[in-house]
C-alpha atoms as a PDB file:
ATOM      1  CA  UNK A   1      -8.492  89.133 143.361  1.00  0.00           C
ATOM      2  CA  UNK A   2     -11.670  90.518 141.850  1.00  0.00           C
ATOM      3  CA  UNK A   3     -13.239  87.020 142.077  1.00  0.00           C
ATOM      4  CA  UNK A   4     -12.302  86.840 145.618  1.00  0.00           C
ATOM      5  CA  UNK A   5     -15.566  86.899 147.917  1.00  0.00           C
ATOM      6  CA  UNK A   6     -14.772  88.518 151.451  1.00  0.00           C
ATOM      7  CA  UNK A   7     -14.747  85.406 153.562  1.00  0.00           C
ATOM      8  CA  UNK A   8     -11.511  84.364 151.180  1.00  0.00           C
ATOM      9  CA  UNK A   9      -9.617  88.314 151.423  1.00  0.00           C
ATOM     10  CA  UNK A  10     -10.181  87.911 155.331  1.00  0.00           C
ATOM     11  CA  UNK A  11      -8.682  84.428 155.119  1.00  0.00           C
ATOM     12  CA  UNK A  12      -5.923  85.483 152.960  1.00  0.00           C
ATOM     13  CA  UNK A  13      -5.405  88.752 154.981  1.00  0.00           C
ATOM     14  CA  UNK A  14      -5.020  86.634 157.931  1.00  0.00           C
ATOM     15  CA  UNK A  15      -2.425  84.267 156.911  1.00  0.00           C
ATOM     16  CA  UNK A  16      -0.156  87.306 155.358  1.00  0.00           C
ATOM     17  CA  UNK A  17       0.247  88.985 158.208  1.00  0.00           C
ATOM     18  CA  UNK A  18       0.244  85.364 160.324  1.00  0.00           C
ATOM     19  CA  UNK A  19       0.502  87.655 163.823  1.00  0.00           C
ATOM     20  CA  UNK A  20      -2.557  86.413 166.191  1.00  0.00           C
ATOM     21  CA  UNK A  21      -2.283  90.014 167.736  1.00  0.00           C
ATOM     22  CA  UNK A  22      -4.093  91.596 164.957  1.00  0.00           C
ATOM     23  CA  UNK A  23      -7.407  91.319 164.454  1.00  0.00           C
ATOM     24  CA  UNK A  24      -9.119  91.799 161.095  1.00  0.00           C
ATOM     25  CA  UNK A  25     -13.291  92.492 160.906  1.00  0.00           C
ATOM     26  CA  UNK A  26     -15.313  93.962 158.074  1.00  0.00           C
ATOM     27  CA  UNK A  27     -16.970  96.925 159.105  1.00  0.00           C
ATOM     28  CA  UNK A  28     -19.115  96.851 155.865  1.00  0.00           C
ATOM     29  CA  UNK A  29     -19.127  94.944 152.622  1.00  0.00           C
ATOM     30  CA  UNK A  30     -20.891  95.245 149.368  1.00  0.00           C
ATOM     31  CA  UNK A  31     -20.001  92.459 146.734  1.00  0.00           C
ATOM     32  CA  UNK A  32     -18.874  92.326 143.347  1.00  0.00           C
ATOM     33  CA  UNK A  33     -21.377  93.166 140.906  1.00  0.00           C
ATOM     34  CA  UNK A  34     -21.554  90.271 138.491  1.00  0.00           C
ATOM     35  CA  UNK A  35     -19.350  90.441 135.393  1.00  0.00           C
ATOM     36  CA  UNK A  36     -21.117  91.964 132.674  1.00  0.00           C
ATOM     37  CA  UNK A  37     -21.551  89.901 129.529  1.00  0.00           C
ATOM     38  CA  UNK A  38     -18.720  91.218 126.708  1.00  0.00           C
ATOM     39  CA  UNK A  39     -19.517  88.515 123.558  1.00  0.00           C
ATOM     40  CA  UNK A  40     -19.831  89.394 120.144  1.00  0.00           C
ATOM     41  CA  UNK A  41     -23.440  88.369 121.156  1.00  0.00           C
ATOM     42  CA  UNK A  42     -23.610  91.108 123.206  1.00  0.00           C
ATOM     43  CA  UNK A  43     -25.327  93.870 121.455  1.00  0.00           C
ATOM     44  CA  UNK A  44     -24.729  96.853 124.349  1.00  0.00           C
ATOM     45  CA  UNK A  45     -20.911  95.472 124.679  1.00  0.00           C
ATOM     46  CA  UNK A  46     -20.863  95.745 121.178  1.00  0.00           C
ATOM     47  CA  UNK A  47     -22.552  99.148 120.906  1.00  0.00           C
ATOM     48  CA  UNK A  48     -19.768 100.460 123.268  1.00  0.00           C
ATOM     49  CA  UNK A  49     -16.648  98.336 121.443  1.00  0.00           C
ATOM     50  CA  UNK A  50     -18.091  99.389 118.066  1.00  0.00           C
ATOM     51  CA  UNK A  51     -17.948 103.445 118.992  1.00  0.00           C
ATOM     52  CA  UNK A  52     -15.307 103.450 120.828  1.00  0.00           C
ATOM     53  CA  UNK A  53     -13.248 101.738 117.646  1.00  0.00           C
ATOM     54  CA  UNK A  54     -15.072 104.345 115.453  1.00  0.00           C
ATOM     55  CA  UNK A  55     -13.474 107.521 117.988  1.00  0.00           C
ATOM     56  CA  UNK A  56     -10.183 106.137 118.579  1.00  0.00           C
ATOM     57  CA  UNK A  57      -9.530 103.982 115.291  1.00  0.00           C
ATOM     58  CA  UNK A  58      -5.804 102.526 116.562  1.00  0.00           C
ATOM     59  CA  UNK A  59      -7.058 101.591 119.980  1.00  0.00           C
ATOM     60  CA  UNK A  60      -7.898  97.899 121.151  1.00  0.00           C
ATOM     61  CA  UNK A  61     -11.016  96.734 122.655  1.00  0.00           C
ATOM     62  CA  UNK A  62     -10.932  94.519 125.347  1.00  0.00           C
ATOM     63  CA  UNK A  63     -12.737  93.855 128.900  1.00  0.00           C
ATOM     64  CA  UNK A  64     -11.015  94.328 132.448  1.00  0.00           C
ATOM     65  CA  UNK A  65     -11.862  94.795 135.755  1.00  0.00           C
ATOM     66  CA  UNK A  66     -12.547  97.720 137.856  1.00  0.00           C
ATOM     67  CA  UNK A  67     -11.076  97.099 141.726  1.00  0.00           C
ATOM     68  CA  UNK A  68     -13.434 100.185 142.778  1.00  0.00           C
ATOM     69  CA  UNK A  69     -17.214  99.705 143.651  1.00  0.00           C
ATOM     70  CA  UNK A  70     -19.154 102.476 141.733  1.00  0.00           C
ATOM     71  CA  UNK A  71     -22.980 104.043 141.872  1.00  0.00           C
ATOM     72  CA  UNK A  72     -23.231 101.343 139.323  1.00  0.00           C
ATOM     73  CA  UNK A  73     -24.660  99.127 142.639  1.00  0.00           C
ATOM     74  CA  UNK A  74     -27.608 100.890 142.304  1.00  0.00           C
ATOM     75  CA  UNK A  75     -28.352  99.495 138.828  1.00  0.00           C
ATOM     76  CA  UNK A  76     -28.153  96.159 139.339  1.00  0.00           C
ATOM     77  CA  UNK A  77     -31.542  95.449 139.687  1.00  0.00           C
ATOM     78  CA  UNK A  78     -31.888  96.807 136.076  1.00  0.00           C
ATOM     79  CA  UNK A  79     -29.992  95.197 134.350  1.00  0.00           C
ATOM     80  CA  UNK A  80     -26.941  92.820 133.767  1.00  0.00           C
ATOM     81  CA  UNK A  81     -25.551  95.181 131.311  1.00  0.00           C
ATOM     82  CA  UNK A  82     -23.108  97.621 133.351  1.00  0.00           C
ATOM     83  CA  UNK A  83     -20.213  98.813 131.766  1.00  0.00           C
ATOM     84  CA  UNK A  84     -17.780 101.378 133.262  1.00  0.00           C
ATOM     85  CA  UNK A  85     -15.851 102.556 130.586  1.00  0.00           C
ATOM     86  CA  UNK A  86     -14.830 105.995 130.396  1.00  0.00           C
ATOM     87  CA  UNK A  87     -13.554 107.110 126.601  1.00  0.00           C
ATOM     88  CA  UNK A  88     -10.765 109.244 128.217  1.00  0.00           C
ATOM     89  CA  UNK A  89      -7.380 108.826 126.880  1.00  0.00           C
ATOM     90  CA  UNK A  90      -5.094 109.350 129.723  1.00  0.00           C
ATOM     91  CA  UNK A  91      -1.603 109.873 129.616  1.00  0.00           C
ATOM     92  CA  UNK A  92       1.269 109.077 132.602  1.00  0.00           C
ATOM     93  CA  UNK A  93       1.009 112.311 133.790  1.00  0.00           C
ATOM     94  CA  UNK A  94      -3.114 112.327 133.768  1.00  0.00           C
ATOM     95  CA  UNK A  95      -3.519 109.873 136.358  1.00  0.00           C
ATOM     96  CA  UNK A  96      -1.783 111.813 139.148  1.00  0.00           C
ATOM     97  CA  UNK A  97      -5.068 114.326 138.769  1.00  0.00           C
ATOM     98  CA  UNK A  98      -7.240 111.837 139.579  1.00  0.00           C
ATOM     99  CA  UNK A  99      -9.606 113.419 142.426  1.00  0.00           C
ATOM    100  CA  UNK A 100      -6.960 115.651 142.983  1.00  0.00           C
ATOM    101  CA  UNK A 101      -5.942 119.324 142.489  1.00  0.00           C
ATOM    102  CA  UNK A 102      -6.487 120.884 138.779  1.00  0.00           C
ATOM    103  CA  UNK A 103      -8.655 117.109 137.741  1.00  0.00           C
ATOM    104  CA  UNK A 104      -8.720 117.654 133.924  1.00  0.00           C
ATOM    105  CA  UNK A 105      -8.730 116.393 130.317  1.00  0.00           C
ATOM    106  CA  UNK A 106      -7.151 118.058 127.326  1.00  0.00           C
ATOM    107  CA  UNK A 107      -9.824 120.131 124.879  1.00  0.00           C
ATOM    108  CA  UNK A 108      -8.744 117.465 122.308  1.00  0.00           C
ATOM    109  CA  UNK A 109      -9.825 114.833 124.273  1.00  0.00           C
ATOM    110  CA  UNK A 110     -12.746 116.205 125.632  1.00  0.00           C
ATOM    111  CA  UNK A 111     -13.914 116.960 122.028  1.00  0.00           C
ATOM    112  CA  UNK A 112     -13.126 113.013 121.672  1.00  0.00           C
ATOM    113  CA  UNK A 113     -15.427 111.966 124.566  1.00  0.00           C
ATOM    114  CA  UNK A 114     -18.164 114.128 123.201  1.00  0.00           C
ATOM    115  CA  UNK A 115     -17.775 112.131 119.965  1.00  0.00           C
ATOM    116  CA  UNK A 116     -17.796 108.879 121.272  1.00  0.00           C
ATOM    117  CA  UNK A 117     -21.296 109.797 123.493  1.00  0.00           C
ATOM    118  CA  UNK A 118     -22.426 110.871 120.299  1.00  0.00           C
ATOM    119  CA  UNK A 119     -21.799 107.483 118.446  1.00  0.00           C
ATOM    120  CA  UNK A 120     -23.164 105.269 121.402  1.00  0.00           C
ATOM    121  CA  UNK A 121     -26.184 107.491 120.301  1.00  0.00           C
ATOM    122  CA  UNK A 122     -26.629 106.963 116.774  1.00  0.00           C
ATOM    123  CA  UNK A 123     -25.079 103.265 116.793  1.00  0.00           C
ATOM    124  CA  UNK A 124     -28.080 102.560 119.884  1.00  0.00           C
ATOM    125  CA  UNK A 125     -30.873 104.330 117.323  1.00  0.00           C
ATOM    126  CA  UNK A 126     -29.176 102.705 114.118  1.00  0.00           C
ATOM    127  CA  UNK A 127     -30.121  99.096 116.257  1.00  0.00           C
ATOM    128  CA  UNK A 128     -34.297 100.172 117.283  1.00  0.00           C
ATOM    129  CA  UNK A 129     -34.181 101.201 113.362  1.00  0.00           C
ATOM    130  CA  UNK A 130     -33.137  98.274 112.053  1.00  0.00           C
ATOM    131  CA  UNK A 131     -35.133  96.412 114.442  1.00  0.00           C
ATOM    132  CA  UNK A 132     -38.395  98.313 113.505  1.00  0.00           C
ATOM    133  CA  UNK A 133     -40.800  96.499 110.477  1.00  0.00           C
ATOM    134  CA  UNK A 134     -40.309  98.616 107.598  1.00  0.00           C
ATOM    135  CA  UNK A 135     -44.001 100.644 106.609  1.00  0.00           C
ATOM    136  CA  UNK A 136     -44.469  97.877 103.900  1.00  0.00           C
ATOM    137  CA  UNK A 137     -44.309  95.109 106.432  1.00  0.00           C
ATOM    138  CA  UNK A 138     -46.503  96.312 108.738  1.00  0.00           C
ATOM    139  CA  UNK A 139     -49.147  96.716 105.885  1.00  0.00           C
ATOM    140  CA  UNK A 140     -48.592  93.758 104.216  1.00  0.00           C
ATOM    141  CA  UNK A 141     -48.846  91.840 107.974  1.00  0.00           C
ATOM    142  CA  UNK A 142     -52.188  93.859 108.800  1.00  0.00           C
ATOM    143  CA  UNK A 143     -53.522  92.524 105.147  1.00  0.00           C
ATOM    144  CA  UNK A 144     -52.792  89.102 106.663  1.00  0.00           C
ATOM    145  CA  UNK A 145     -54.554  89.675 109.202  1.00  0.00           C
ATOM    146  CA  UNK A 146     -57.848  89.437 107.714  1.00  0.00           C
ATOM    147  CA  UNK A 147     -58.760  92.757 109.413  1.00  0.00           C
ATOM    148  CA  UNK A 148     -58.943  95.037 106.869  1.00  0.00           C
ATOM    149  CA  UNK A 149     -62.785  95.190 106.606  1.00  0.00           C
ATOM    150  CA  UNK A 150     -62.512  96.720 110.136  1.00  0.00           C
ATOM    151  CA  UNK A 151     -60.135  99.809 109.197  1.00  0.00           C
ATOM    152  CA  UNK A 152     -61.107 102.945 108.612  1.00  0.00           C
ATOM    153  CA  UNK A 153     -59.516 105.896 108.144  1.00  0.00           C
ATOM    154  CA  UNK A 154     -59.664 108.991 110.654  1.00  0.00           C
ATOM    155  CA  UNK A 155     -58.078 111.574 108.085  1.00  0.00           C
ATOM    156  CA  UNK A 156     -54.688 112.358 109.752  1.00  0.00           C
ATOM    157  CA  UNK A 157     -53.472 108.925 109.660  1.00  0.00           C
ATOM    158  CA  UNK A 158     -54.678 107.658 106.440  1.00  0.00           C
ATOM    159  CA  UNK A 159     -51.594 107.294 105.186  1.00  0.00           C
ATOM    160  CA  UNK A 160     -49.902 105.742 108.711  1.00  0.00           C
ATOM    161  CA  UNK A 161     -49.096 102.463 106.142  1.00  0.00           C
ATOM    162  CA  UNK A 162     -46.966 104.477 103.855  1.00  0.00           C
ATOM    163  CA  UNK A 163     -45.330 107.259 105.945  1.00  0.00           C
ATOM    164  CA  UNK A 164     -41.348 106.527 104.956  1.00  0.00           C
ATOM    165  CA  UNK A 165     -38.934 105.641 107.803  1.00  0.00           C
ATOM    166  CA  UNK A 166     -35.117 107.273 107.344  1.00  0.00           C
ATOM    167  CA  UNK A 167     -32.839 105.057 105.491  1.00  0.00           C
ATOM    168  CA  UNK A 168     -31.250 102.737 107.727  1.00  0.00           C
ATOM    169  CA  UNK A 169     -28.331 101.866 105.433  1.00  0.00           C
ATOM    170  CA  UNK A 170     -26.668 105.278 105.697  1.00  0.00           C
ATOM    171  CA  UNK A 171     -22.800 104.920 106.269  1.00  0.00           C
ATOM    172  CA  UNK A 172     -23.128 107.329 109.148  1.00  0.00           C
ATOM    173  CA  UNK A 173     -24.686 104.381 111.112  1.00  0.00           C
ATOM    174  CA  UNK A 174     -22.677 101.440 110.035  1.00  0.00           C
ATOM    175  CA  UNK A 175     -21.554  99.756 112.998  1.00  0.00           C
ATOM    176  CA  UNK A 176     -17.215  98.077 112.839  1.00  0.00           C
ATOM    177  CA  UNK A 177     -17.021  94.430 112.127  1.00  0.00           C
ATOM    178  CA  UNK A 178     -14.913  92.468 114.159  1.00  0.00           C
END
Protein backbone atom coordinates (compact mmCIF):
# COMPACT_ATOMS: atom_id res chain seq x y z
CA UNK A 1 0.00 0.00 0.00
CA UNK A 2 1.42 3.38 -0.94
CA UNK A 3 1.01 4.50 2.71
CA UNK A 4 2.81 1.51 3.83
CA UNK A 5 6.34 2.53 5.41
CA UNK A 6 8.99 -0.38 4.93
CA UNK A 7 9.09 -1.70 8.46
CA UNK A 8 5.11 -2.62 7.75
CA UNK A 9 5.85 -4.31 3.77
CA UNK A 10 8.69 -6.38 5.60
CA UNK A 11 6.17 -7.32 8.29
CA UNK A 12 3.52 -8.07 5.88
CA UNK A 13 6.00 -9.83 3.48
CA UNK A 14 6.89 -11.98 6.29
CA UNK A 15 3.65 -13.26 7.41
CA UNK A 16 2.55 -14.06 3.54
CA UNK A 17 4.99 -16.24 2.89
CA UNK A 18 4.90 -17.52 6.88
CA UNK A 19 8.12 -20.02 5.92
CA UNK A 20 11.02 -19.17 8.65
CA UNK A 21 13.46 -20.45 5.84
CA UNK A 22 13.29 -17.31 3.95
CA UNK A 23 14.78 -14.44 4.89
CA UNK A 24 13.68 -10.98 3.76
CA UNK A 25 16.30 -7.68 4.16
CA UNK A 26 16.18 -4.34 2.40
CA UNK A 27 19.13 -3.80 0.50
CA UNK A 28 18.13 -0.07 0.03
CA UNK A 29 15.10 2.06 0.66
CA UNK A 30 14.03 5.50 -0.26
CA UNK A 31 10.51 6.57 1.14
CA UNK A 32 7.46 7.89 -0.19
CA UNK A 33 7.62 11.36 -1.12
CA UNK A 34 4.83 13.11 0.73
CA UNK A 35 1.48 13.41 -1.05
CA UNK A 36 1.30 16.48 -2.89
CA UNK A 37 -1.48 18.88 -1.98
CA UNK A 38 -4.52 18.50 -4.86
CA UNK A 39 -7.37 21.19 -3.28
CA UNK A 40 -9.16 23.61 -5.15
CA UNK A 41 -6.78 25.74 -2.94
CA UNK A 42 -4.10 24.50 -4.68
CA UNK A 43 -3.11 26.88 -7.32
CA UNK A 44 -0.20 24.50 -9.19
CA UNK A 45 -2.81 21.39 -8.82
CA UNK A 46 -5.13 23.60 -10.27
CA UNK A 47 -2.87 25.00 -13.00
CA UNK A 48 -2.32 21.32 -14.11
CA UNK A 49 -6.32 20.15 -13.62
CA UNK A 50 -7.34 23.41 -15.34
CA UNK A 51 -5.05 22.62 -18.73
CA UNK A 52 -5.35 19.42 -18.80
CA UNK A 53 -9.47 19.92 -18.87
CA UNK A 54 -8.79 22.68 -21.49
CA UNK A 55 -6.64 19.76 -23.92
CA UNK A 56 -8.76 16.89 -23.33
CA UNK A 57 -12.32 18.55 -22.67
CA UNK A 58 -14.26 14.91 -21.89
CA UNK A 59 -11.58 13.69 -19.56
CA UNK A 60 -11.85 13.65 -15.61
CA UNK A 61 -9.48 15.10 -13.23
CA UNK A 62 -8.63 13.35 -10.34
CA UNK A 63 -5.41 12.45 -8.06
CA UNK A 64 -3.79 8.84 -7.74
CA UNK A 65 -0.82 7.36 -6.82
CA UNK A 66 2.27 6.47 -8.57
CA UNK A 67 3.80 2.87 -7.08
CA UNK A 68 7.23 3.93 -8.90
CA UNK A 69 9.85 6.27 -7.19
CA UNK A 70 10.85 8.94 -9.84
CA UNK A 71 13.87 11.74 -10.21
CA UNK A 72 11.11 13.63 -8.56
CA UNK A 73 13.29 12.63 -5.07
CA UNK A 74 15.54 15.07 -6.00
CA UNK A 75 13.00 17.90 -5.73
CA UNK A 76 11.81 17.49 -2.59
CA UNK A 77 13.74 19.88 -0.95
CA UNK A 78 12.04 22.44 -3.31
CA UNK A 79 9.05 22.13 -2.93
CA UNK A 80 5.84 20.22 -1.78
CA UNK A 81 4.35 20.68 -5.11
CA UNK A 82 5.35 17.45 -7.26
CA UNK A 83 3.07 16.23 -9.63
CA UNK A 84 3.76 13.35 -12.07
CA UNK A 85 1.29 13.58 -14.55
CA UNK A 86 2.03 12.85 -17.99
CA UNK A 87 -0.85 14.29 -20.61
CA UNK A 88 -0.47 11.07 -22.72
CA UNK A 89 -3.56 9.35 -23.68
CA UNK A 90 -2.73 5.76 -23.78
CA UNK A 91 -4.63 3.14 -25.20
CA UNK A 92 -4.61 -0.96 -24.22
CA UNK A 93 -2.26 -1.59 -26.67
CA UNK A 94 0.15 1.58 -25.62
CA UNK A 95 1.12 0.27 -22.42
CA UNK A 96 2.84 -2.89 -23.68
CA UNK A 97 5.59 -0.18 -25.22
CA UNK A 98 6.36 1.01 -22.13
CA UNK A 99 10.38 0.96 -21.98
CA UNK A 100 10.16 -1.47 -24.50
CA UNK A 101 10.79 -2.01 -28.25
CA UNK A 102 9.23 0.76 -30.78
CA UNK A 103 8.18 3.17 -27.15
CA UNK A 104 5.83 5.66 -28.92
CA UNK A 105 2.83 8.02 -29.00
CA UNK A 106 0.55 8.70 -31.93
CA UNK A 107 1.33 12.27 -33.94
CA UNK A 108 -2.21 13.16 -32.68
CA UNK A 109 -1.35 12.77 -29.35
CA UNK A 110 1.89 14.11 -29.37
CA UNK A 111 0.43 17.30 -30.97
CA UNK A 112 -1.97 17.01 -27.73
CA UNK A 113 0.93 16.93 -25.20
CA UNK A 114 2.52 19.86 -26.91
CA UNK A 115 -0.78 21.68 -26.30
CA UNK A 116 -1.26 20.93 -22.91
CA UNK A 117 2.72 22.16 -22.08
CA UNK A 118 1.65 25.06 -23.84
CA UNK A 119 -1.44 25.84 -21.56
CA UNK A 120 0.45 25.03 -18.20
CA UNK A 121 2.42 28.00 -19.80
CA UNK A 122 0.03 30.62 -20.40
CA UNK A 123 -2.45 29.50 -17.46
CA UNK A 124 1.14 29.82 -14.99
CA UNK A 125 1.78 33.57 -16.73
CA UNK A 126 -2.11 34.36 -16.79
CA UNK A 127 -1.63 33.79 -12.55
CA UNK A 128 1.99 36.30 -12.09
CA UNK A 129 -0.33 38.71 -14.38
CA UNK A 130 -3.09 38.82 -12.45
CA UNK A 131 -1.07 38.84 -9.44
CA UNK A 132 1.02 41.90 -10.62
CA UNK A 133 -0.42 45.73 -9.38
CA UNK A 134 -1.78 47.16 -12.40
CA UNK A 135 0.58 50.58 -13.61
CA UNK A 136 -2.19 52.74 -11.90
CA UNK A 137 -1.73 51.05 -8.58
CA UNK A 138 1.66 51.22 -8.32
CA UNK A 139 1.43 55.07 -8.96
CA UNK A 140 -1.30 55.78 -6.99
CA UNK A 141 0.61 53.59 -3.92
CA UNK A 142 4.00 55.58 -4.59
CA UNK A 143 1.71 58.98 -4.28
CA UNK A 144 0.86 57.51 -0.86
CA UNK A 145 3.88 57.22 -0.06
CA UNK A 146 4.70 60.70 0.51
CA UNK A 147 7.82 60.24 -1.68
CA UNK A 148 7.15 61.97 -4.55
CA UNK A 149 9.30 65.07 -3.78
CA UNK A 150 12.22 62.56 -4.04
CA UNK A 151 11.49 61.28 -7.77
CA UNK A 152 13.00 62.34 -10.55
CA UNK A 153 13.00 61.36 -13.79
CA UNK A 154 16.14 59.80 -15.70
CA UNK A 155 14.54 60.18 -19.32
CA UNK A 156 14.03 56.50 -20.34
CA UNK A 157 11.78 55.70 -17.59
CA UNK A 158 9.74 58.72 -17.22
CA UNK A 159 6.91 57.17 -18.12
CA UNK A 160 7.67 53.64 -15.96
CA UNK A 161 4.03 54.75 -14.08
CA UNK A 162 2.07 54.55 -17.23
CA UNK A 163 3.73 51.89 -19.46
CA UNK A 164 0.39 49.50 -20.18
CA UNK A 165 0.55 45.84 -19.04
CA UNK A 166 -1.31 43.18 -21.66
CA UNK A 167 -4.87 42.67 -20.88
CA UNK A 168 -5.26 40.06 -18.44
CA UNK A 169 -8.93 39.32 -19.19
CA UNK A 170 -8.27 37.81 -22.62
CA UNK A 171 -10.30 34.49 -23.11
CA UNK A 172 -7.11 32.84 -24.23
CA UNK A 173 -6.10 32.83 -20.49
CA UNK A 174 -9.28 32.04 -18.72
CA UNK A 175 -8.62 29.31 -16.49
CA UNK A 176 -12.00 26.13 -16.16
CA UNK A 177 -14.16 26.51 -13.15
CA UNK A 178 -14.85 23.63 -11.24
Amino acid sequence: HPTSNLDEVLEHDRWAIDDPRVKIEAKDYTPPPPISPYSDESMPFQIIANSALQVFPTGHIAPGTLMANTDTKHYLNFTSNIYRFSPAFLTKNDTSRFHGINERISVENFGQVVHFYHQVIRNSDQIMIDATPKSEDLFEDFEASGDTEDFSGSGSGDNMWTEDIPDSTSKDYMLTEF
